[in-house]
C-alpha atoms as a PDB file:
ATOM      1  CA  UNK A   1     -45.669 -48.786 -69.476  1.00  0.00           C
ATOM      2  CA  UNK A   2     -46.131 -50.791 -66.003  1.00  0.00           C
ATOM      3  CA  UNK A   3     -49.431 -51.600 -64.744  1.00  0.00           C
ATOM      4  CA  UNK A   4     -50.768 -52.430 -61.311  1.00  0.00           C
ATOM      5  CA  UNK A   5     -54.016 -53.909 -59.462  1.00  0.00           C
ATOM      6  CA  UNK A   6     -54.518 -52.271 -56.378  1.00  0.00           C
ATOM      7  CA  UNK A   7     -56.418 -53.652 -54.015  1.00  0.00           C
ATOM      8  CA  UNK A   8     -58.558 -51.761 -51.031  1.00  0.00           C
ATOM      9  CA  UNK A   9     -60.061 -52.641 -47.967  1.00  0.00           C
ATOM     10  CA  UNK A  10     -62.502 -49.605 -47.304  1.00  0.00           C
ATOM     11  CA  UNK A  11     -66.703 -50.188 -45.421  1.00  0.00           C
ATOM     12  CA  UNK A  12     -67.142 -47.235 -47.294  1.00  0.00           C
ATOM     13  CA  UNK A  13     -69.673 -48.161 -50.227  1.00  0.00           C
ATOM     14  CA  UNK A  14     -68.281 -45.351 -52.660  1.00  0.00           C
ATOM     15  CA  UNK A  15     -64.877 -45.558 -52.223  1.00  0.00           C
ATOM     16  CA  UNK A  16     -64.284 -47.235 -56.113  1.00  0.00           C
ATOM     17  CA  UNK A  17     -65.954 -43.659 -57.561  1.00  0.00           C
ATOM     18  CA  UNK A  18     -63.328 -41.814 -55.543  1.00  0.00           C
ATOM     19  CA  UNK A  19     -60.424 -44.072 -56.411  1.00  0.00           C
ATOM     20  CA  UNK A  20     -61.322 -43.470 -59.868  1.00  0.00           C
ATOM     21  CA  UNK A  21     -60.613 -39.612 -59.323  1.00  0.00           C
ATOM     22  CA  UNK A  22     -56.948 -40.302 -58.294  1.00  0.00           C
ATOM     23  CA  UNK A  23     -54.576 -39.511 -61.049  1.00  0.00           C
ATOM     24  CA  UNK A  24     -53.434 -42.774 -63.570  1.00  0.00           C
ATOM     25  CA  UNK A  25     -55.854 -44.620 -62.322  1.00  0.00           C
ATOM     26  CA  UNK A  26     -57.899 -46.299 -65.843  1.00  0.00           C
ATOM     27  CA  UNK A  27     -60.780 -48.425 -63.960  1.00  0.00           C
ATOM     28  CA  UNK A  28     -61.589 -49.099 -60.549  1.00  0.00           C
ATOM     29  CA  UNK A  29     -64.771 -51.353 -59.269  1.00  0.00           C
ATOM     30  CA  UNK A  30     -66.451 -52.322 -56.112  1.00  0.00           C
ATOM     31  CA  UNK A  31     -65.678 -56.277 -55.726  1.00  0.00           C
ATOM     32  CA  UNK A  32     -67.092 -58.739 -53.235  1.00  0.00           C
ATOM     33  CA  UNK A  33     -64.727 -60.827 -50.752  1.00  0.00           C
ATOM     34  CA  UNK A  34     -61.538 -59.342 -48.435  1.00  0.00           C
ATOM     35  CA  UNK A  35     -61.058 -56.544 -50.355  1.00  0.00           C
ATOM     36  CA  UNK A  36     -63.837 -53.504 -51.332  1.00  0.00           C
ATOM     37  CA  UNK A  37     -62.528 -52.359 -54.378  1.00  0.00           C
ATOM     38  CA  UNK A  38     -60.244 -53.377 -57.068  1.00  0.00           C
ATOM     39  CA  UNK A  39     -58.134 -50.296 -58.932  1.00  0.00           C
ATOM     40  CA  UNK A  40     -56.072 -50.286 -62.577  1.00  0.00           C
ATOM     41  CA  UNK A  41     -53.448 -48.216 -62.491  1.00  0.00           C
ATOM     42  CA  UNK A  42     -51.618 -47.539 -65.466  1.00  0.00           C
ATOM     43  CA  UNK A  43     -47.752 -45.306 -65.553  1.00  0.00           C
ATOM     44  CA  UNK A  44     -44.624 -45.032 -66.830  1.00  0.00           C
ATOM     45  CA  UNK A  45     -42.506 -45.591 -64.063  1.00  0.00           C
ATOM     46  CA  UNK A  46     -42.826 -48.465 -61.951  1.00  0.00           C
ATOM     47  CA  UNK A  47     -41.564 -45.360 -58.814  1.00  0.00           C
ATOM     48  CA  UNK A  48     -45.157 -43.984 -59.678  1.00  0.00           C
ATOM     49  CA  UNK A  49     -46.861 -47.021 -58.270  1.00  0.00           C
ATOM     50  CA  UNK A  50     -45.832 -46.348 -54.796  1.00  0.00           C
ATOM     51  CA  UNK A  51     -46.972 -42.200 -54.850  1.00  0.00           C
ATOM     52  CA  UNK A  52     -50.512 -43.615 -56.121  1.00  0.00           C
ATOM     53  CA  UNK A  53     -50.682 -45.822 -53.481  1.00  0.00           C
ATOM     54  CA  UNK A  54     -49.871 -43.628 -51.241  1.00  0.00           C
ATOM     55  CA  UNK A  55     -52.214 -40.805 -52.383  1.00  0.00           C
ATOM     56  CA  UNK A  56     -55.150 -44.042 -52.014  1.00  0.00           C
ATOM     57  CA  UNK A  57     -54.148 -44.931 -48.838  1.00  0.00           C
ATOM     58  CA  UNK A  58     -54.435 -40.765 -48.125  1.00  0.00           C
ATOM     59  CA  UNK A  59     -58.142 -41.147 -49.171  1.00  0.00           C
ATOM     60  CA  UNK A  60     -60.849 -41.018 -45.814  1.00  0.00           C
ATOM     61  CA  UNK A  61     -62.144 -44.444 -45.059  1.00  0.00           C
ATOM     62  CA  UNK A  62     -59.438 -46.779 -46.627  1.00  0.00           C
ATOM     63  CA  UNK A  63     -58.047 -49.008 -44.128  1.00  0.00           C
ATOM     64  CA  UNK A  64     -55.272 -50.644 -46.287  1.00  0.00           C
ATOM     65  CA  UNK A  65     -54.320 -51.252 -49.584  1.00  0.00           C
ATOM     66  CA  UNK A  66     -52.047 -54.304 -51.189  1.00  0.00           C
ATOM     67  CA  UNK A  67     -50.683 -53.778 -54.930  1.00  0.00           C
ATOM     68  CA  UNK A  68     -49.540 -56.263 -57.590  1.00  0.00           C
ATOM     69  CA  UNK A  69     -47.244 -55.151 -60.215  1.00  0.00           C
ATOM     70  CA  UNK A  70     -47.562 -56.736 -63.688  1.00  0.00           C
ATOM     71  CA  UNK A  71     -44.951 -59.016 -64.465  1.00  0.00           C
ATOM     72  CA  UNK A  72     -43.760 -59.415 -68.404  1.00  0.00           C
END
């Protein structure tokens, strides 16, 4: 299994409930600081990362994303 943070820059204030809808995602919260929400994303394939991120970055309001892979 790989797991990645993703990290969004979005003024809107629900954008973590609508990252949460996005497939593989398992948590995603509102945070305070540069970036609006933090998202868990959980797969098998480290090739899935990118296609979530992609679908996130799809989502209305989301000016930019950055993700960290987990690193074992």
């Amino acid at each position: 299994m790989v797991r990645a943070i993703i990290l969004v820059k979005s003024p809107k204030k629900l954008i973590a409930v609508k990252l949460k809808k996005v497939s593989s995602v398992t948590d995603s919260f509102p945070t305070s600081g540069q970036f609006d929400a933090v998202v868990i994303v959980d797969v098998e394939e480290l090739s899935q990362i990118k296609e979530i991120a992609n679908q996130i970055q799809r989502i209305g309001g989301v000016e930019r994303t950055e993700t960290m892979v987990e690193v074992q």
